[in-house]
PDB file of N, CA and C in Angstrom:
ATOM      1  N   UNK A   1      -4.918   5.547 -25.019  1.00  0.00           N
ATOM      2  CA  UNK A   1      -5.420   6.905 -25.138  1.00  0.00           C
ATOM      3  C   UNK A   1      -6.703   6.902 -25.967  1.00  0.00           C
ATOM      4  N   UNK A   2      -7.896   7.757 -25.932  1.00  0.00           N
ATOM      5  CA  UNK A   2      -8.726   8.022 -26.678  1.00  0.00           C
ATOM      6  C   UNK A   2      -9.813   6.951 -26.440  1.00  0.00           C
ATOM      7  N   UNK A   3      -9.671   6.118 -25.197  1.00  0.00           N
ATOM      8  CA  UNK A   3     -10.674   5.032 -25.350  1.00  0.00           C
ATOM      9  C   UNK A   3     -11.240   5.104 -23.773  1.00  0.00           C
ATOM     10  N   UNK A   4     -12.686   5.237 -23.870  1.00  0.00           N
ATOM     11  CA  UNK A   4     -13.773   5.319 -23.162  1.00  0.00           C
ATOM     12  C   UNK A   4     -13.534   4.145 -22.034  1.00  0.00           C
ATOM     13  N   UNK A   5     -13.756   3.775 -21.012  1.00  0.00           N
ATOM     14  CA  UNK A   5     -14.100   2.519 -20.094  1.00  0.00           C
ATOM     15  C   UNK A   5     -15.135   2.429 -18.596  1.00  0.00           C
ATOM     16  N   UNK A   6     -15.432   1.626 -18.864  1.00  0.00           N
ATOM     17  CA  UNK A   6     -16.333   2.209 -17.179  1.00  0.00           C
ATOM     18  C   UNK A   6     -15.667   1.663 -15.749  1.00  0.00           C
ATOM     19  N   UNK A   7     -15.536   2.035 -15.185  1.00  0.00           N
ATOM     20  CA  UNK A   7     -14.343   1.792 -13.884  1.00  0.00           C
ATOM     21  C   UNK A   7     -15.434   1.703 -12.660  1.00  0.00           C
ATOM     22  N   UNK A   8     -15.280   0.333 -12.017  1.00  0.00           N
ATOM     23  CA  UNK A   8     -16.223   0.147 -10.799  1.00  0.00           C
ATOM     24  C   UNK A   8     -15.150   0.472  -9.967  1.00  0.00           C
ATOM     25  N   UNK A   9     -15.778   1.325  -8.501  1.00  0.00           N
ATOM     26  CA  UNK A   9     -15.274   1.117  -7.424  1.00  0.00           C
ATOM     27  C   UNK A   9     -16.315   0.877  -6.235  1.00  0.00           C
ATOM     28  N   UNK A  10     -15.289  -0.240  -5.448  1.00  0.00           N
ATOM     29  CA  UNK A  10     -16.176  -0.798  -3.799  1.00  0.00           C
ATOM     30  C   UNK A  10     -15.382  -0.906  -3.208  1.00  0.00           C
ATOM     31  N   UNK A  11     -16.224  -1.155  -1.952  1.00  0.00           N
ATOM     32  CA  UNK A  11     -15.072  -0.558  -0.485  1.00  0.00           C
ATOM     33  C   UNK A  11     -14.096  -1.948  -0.469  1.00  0.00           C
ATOM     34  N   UNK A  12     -12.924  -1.853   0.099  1.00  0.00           N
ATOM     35  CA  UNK A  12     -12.008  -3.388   0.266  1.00  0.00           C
ATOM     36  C   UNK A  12     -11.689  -3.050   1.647  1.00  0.00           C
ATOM     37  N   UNK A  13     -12.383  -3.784   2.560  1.00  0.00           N
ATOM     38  CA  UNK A  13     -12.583  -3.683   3.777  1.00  0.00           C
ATOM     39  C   UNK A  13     -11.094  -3.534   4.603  1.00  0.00           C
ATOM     40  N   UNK A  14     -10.291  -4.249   3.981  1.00  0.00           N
ATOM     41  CA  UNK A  14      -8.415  -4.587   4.954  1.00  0.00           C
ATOM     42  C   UNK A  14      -8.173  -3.191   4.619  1.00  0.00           C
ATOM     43  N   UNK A  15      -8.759  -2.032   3.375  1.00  0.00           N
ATOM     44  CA  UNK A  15      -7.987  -0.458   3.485  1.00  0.00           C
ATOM     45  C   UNK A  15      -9.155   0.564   4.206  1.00  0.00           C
ATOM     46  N   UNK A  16     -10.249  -0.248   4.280  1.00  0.00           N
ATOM     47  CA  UNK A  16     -11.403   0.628   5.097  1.00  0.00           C
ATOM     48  C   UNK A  16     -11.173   1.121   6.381  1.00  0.00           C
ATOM     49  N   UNK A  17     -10.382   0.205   6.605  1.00  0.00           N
ATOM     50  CA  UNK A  17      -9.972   0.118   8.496  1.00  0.00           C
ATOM     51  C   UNK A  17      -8.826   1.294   8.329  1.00  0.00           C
ATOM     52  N   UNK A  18      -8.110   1.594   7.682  1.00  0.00           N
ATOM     53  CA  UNK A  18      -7.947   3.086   7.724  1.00  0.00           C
ATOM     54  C   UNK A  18      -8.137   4.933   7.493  1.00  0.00           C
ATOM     55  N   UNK A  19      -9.838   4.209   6.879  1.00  0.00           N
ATOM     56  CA  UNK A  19     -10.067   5.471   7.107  1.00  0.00           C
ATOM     57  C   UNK A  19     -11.042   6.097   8.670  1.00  0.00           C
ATOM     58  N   UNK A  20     -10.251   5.567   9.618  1.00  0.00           N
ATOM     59  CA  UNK A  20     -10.643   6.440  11.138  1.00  0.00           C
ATOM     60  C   UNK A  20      -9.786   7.148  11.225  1.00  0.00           C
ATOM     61  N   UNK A  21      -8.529   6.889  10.783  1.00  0.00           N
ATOM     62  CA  UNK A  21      -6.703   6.744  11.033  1.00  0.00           C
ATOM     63  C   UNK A  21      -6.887   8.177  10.500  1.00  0.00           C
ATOM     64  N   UNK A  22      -7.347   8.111   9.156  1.00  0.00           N
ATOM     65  CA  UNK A  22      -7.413   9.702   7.927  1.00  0.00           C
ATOM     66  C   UNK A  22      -7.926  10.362   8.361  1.00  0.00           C
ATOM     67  N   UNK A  23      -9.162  10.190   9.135  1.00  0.00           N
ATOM     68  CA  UNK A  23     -10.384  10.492   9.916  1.00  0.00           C
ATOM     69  C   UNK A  23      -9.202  12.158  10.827  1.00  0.00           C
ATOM     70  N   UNK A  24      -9.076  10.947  11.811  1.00  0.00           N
ATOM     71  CA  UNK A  24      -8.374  12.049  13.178  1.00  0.00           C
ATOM     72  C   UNK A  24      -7.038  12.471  13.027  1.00  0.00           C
ATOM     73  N   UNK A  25      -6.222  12.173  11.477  1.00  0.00           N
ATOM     74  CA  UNK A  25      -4.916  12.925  11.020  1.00  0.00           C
ATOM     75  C   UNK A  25      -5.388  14.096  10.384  1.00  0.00           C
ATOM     76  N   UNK A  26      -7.019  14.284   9.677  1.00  0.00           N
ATOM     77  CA  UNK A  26      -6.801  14.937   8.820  1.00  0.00           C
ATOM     78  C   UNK A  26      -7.757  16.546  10.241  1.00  0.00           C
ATOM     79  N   UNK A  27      -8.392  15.668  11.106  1.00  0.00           N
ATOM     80  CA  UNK A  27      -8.540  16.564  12.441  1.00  0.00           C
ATOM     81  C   UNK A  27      -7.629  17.258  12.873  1.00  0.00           C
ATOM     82  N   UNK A  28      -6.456  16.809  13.774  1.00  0.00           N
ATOM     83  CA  UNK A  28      -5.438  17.208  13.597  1.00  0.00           C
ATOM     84  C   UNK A  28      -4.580  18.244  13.095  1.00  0.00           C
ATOM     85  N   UNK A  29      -5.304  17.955  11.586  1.00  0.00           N
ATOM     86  CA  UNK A  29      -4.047  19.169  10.787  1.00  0.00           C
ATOM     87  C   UNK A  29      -5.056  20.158  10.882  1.00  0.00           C
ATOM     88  N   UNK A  30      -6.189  20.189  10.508  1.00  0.00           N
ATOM     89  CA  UNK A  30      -7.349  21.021  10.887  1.00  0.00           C
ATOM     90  C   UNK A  30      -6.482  22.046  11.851  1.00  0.00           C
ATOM     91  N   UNK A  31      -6.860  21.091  13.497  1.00  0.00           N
ATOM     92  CA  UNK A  31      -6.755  21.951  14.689  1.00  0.00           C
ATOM     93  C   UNK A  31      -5.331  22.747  14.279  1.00  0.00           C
ATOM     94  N   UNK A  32      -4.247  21.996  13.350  1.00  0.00           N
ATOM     95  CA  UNK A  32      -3.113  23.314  13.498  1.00  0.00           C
ATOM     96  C   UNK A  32      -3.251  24.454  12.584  1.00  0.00           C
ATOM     97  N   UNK A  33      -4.085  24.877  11.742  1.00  0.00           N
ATOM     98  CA  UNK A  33      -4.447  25.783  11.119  1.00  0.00           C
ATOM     99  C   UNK A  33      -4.135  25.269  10.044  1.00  0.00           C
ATOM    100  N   UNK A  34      -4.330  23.895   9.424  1.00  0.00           N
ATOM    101  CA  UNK A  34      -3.931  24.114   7.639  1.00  0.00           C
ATOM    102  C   UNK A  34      -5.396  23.603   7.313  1.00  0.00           C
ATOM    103  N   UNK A  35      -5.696  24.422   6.335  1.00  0.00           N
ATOM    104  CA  UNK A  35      -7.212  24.136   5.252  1.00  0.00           C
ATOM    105  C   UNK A  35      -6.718  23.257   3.828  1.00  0.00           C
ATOM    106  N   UNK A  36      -7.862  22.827   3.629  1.00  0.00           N
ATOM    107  CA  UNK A  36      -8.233  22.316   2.768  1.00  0.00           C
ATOM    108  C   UNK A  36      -7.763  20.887   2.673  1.00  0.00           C
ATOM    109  N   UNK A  37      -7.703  20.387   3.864  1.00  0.00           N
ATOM    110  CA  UNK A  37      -7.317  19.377   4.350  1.00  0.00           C
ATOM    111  C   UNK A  37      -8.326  17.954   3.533  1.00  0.00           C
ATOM    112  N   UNK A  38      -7.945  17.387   2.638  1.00  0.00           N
ATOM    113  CA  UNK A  38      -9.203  15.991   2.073  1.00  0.00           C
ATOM    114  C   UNK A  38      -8.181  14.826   2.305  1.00  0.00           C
ATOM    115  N   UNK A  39      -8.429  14.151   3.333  1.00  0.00           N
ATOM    116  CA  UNK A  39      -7.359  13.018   3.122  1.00  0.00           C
ATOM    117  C   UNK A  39      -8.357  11.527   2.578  1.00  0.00           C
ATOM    118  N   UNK A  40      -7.780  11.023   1.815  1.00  0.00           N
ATOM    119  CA  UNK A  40      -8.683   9.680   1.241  1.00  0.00           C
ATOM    120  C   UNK A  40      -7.947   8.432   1.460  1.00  0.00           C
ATOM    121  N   UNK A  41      -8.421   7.025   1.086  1.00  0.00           N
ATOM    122  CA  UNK A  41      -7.521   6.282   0.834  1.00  0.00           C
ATOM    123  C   UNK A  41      -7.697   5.982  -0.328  1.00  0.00           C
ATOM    124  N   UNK A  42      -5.776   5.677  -0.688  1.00  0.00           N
ATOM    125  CA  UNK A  42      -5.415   5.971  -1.861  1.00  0.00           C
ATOM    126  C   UNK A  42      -4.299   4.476  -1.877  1.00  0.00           C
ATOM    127  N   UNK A  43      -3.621   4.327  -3.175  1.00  0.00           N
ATOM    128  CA  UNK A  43      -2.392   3.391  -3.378  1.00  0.00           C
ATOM    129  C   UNK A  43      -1.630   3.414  -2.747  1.00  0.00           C
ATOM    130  N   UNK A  44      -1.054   4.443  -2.842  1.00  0.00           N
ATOM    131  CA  UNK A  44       0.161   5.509  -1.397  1.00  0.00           C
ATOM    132  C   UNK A  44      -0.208   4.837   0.161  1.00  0.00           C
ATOM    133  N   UNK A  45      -1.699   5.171   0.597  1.00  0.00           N
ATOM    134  CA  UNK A  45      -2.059   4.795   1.550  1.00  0.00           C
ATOM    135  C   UNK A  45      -2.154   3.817   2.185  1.00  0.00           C
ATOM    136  N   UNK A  46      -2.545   2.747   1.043  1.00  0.00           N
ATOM    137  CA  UNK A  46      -3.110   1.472   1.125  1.00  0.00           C
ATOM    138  C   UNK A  46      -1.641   0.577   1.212  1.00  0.00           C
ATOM    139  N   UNK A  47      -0.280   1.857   0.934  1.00  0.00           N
ATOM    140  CA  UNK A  47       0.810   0.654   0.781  1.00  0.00           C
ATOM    141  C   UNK A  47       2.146   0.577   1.689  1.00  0.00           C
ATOM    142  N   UNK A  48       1.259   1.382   2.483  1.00  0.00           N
ATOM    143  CA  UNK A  48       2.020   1.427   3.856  1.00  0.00           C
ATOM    144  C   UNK A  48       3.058   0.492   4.863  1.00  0.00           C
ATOM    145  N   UNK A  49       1.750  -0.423   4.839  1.00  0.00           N
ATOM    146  CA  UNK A  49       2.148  -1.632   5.310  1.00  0.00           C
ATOM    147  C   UNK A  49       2.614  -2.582   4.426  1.00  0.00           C
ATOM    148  N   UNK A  50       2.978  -2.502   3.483  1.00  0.00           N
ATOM    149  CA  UNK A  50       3.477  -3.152   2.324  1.00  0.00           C
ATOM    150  C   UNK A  50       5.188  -3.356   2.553  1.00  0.00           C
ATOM    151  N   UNK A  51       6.031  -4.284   2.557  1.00  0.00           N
ATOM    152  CA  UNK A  51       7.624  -4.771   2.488  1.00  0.00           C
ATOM    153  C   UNK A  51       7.743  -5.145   0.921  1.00  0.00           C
ATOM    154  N   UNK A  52       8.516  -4.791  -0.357  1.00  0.00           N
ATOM    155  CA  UNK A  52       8.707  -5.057  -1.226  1.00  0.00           C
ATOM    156  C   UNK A  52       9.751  -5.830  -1.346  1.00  0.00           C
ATOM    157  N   UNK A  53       9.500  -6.853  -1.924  1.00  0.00           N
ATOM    158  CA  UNK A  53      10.379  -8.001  -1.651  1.00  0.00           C
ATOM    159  C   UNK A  53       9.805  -9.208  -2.847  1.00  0.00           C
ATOM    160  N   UNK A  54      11.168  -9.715  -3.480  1.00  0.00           N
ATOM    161  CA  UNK A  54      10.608 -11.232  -4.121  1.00  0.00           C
ATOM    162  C   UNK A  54      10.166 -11.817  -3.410  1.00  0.00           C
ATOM    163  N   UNK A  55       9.084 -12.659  -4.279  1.00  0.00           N
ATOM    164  CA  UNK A  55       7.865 -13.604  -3.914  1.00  0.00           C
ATOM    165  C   UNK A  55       9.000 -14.876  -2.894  1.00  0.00           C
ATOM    166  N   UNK A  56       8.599 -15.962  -2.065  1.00  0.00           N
ATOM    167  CA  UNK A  56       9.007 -16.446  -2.116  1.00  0.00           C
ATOM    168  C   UNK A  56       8.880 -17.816  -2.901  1.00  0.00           C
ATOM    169  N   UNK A  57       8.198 -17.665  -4.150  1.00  0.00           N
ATOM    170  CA  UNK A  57       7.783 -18.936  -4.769  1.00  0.00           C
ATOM    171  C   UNK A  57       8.702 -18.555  -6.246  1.00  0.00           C
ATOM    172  N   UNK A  58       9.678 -17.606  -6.266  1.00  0.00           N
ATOM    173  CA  UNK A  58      10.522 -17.187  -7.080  1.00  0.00           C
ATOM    174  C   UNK A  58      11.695 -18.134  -7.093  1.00  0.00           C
ATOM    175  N   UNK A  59      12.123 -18.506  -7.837  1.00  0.00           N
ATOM    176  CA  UNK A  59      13.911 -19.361  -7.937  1.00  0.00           C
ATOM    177  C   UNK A  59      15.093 -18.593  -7.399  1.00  0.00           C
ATOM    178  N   UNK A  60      16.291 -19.348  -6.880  1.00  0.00           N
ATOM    179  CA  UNK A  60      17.100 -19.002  -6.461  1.00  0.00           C
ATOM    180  C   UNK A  60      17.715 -17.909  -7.562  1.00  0.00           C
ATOM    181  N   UNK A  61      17.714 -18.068  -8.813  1.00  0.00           N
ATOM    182  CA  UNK A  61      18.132 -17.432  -9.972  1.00  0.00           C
ATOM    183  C   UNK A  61      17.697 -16.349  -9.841  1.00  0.00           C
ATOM    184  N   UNK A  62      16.498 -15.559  -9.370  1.00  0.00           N
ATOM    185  CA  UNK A  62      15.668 -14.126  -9.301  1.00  0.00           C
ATOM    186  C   UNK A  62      16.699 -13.660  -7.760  1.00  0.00           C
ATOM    187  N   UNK A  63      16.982 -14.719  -6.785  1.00  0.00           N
ATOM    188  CA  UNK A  63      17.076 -14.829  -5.772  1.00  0.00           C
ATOM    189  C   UNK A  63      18.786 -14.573  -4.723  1.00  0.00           C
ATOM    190  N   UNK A  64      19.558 -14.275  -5.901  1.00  0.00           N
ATOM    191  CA  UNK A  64      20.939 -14.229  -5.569  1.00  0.00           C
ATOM    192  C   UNK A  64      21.781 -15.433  -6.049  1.00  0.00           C
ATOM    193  N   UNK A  65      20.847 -16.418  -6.971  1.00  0.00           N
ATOM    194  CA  UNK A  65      21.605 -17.246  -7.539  1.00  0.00           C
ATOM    195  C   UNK A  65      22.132 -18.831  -7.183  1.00  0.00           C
ATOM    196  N   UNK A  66      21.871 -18.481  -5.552  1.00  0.00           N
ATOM    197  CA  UNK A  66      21.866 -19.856  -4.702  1.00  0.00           C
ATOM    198  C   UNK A  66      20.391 -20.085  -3.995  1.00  0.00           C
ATOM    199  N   UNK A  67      20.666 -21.574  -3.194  1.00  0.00           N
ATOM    200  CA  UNK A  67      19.371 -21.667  -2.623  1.00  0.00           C
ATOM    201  C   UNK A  67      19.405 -21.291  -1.394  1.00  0.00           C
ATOM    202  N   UNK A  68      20.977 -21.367  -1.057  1.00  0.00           N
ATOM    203  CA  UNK A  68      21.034 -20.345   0.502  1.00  0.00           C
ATOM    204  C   UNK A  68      20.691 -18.923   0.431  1.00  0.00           C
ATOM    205  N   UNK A  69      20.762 -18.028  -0.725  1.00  0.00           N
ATOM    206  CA  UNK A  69      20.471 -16.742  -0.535  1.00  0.00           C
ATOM    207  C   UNK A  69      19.065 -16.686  -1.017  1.00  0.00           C
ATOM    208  N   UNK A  70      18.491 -17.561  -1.709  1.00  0.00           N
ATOM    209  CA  UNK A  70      16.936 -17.941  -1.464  1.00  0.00           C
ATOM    210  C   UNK A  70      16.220 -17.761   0.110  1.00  0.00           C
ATOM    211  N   UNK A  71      17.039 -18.789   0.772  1.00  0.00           N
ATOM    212  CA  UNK A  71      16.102 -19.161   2.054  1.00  0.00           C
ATOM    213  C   UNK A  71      16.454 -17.946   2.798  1.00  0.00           C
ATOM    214  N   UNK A  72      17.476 -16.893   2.614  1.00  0.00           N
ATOM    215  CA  UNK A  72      17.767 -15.632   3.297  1.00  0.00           C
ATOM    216  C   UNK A  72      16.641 -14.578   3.176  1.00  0.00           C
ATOM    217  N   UNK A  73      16.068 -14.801   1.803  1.00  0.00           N
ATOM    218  CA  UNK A  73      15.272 -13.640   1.314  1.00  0.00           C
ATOM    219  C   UNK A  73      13.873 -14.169   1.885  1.00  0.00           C
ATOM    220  N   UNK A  74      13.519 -15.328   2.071  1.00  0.00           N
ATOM    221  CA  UNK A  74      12.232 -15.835   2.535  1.00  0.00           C
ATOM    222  C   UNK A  74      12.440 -15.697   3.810  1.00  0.00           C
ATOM    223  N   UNK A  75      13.847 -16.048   4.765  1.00  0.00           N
ATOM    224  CA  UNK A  75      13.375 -15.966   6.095  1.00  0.00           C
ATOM    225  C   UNK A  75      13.254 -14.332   6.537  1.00  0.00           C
ATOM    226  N   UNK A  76      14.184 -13.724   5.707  1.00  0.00           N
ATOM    227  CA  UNK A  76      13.888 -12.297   5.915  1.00  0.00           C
ATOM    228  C   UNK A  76      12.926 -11.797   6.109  1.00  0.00           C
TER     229      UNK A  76
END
């Protein structure tokens, strides 16, 4: 709290490719009558395509404890 910083932002091209996507959703809501429509990309956005899941370079111990429920969570 209370402390100043300067924060760069630049485009990261793998979340750029969805803003056409924001583009013609946020058209869309337009054409059904809702205003004030700003859609951006955001964390939320960007984490769409995201599966949350242990790494697989994690130990069986993080992993269910064996190395068979290891190789379950990686082939998963």
């Amino acid at each position: 709290a209370n402390i100043d910083m300067e924060i760069f932002r630049g485009p990261i091209g793998y979340y750029e490719q969805f803003v056409p996507a924001l583009a013609k959703f946020e058209q869309y809501l337009t054409g059904k009558g809702i205003t004030g429509v700003n859609l951006v990309i955001g964390e939320d956005v960007c984490q769409l395509d995201m599966v949350a899941c242990a790494s697989p370079h994690w130990t069986d111990k993080f992993l269910g404890g064996t190395a068979a429920s290891e190789k379950t969570v990686i082939n998963n």
